[in-house]
C-alpha atoms as a PDB file:
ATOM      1  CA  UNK A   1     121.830  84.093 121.776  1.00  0.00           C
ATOM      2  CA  UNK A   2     119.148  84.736 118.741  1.00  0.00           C
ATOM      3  CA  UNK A   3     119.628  82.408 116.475  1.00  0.00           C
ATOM      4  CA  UNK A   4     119.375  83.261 112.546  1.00  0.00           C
ATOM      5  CA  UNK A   5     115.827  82.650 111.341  1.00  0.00           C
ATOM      6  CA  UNK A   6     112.417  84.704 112.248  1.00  0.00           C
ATOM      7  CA  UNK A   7     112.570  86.996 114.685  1.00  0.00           C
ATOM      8  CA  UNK A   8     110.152  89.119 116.964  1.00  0.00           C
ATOM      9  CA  UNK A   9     109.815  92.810 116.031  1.00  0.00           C
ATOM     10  CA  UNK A  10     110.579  93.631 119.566  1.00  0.00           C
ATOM     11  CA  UNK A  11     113.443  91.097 119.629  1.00  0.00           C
ATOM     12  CA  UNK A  12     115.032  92.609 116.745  1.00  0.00           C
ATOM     13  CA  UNK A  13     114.768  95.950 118.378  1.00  0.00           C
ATOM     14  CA  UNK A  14     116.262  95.003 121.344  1.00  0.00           C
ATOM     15  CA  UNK A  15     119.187  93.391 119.727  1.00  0.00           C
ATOM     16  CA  UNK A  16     120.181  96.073 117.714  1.00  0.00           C
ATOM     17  CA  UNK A  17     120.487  98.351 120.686  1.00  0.00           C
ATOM     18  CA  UNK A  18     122.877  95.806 122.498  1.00  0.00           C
ATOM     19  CA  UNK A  19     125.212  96.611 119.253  1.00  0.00           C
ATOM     20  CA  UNK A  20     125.261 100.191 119.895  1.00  0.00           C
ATOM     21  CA  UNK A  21     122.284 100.972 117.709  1.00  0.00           C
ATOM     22  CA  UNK A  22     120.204 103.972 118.929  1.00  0.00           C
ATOM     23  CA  UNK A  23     116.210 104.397 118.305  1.00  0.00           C
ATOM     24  CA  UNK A  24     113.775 103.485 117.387  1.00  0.00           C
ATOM     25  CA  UNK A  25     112.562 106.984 116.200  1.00  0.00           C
ATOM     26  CA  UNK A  26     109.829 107.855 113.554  1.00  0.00           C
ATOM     27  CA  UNK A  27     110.696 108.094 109.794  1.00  0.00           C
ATOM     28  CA  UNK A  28     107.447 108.767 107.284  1.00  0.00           C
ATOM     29  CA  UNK A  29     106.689 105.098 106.513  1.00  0.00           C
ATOM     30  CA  UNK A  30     109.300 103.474 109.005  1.00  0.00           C
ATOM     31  CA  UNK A  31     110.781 103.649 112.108  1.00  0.00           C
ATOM     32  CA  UNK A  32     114.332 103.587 112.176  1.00  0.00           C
ATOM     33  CA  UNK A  33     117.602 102.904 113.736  1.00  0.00           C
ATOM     34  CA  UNK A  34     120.853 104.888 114.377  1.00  0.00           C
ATOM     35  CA  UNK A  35     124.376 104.085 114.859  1.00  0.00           C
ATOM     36  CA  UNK A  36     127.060 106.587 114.015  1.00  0.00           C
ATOM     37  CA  UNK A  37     126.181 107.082 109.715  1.00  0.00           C
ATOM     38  CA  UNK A  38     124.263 103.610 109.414  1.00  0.00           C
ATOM     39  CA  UNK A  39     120.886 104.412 109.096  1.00  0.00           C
ATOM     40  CA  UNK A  40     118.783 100.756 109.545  1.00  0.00           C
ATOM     41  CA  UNK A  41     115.018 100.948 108.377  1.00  0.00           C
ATOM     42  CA  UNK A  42     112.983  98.907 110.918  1.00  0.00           C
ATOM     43  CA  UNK A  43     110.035  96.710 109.803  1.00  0.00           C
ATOM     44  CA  UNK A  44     106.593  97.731 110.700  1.00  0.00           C
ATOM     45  CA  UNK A  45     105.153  96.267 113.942  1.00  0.00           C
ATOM     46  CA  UNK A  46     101.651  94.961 111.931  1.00  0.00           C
ATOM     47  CA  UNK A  47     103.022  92.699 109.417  1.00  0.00           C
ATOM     48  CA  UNK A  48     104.181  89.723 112.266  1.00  0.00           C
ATOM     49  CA  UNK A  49     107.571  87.899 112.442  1.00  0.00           C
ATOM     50  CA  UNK A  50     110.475  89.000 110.712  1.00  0.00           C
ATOM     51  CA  UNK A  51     111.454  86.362 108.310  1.00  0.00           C
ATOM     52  CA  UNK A  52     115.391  84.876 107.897  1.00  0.00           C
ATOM     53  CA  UNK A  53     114.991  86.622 104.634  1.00  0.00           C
ATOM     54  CA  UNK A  54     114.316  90.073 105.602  1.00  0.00           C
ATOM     55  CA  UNK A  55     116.469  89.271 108.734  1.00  0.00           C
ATOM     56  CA  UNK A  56     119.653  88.826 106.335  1.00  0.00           C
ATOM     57  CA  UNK A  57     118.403  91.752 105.081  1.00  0.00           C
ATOM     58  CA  UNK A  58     118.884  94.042 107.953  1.00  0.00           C
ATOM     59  CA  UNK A  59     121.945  92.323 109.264  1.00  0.00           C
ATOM     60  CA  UNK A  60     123.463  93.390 105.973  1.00  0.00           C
ATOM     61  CA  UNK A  61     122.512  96.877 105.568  1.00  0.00           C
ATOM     62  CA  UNK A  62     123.528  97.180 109.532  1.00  0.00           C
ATOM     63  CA  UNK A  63     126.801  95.980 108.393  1.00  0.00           C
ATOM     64  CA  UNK A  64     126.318  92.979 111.349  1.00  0.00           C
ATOM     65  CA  UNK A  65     127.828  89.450 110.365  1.00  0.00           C
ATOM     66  CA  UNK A  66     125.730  86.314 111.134  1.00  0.00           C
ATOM     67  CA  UNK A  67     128.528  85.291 113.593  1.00  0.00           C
ATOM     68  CA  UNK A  68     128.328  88.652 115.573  1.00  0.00           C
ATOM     69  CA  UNK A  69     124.823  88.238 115.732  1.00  0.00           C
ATOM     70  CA  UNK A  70     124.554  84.652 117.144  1.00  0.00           C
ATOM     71  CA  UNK A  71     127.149  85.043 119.546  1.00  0.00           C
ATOM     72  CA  UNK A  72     124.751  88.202 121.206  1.00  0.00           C
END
């Protein structure tokens, strides 16, 4: 189970796939994530961790609560 706080790139990735997202494919800046109409910009892969910050972020705009994501 990841728990809420900084998070691996690849982590991230492979998380959001176990939820049904599909990706990640290339955008012009960012790569990004697809499930059904959510479409989840994913953080480059040069800048390090993801922080809890940016991770609340995500979850948010993925329309993912913290519980769902713990219990993964």
């Amino acid at each position: 189970m990841p728990r809420f706080g900084s998070i691996k790139r690849r982590e991230l990735i492979h998380y959001l796939r176990s939820l049904g997202f599909e990706g990640p494919y290339s955008g012009t800046r960012h790569q990004f994530m697809v499930k059904g109409e959510i479409v989840l910009w994913v953080p480059n892969p040069h800048q390090g961790d993801i922080g809890k910050e940016l991770l609340s972020r995500i979850l948010k705009q993925a329309k993912i609560d913290r519980e769902v994501w713990e219990e993964l």
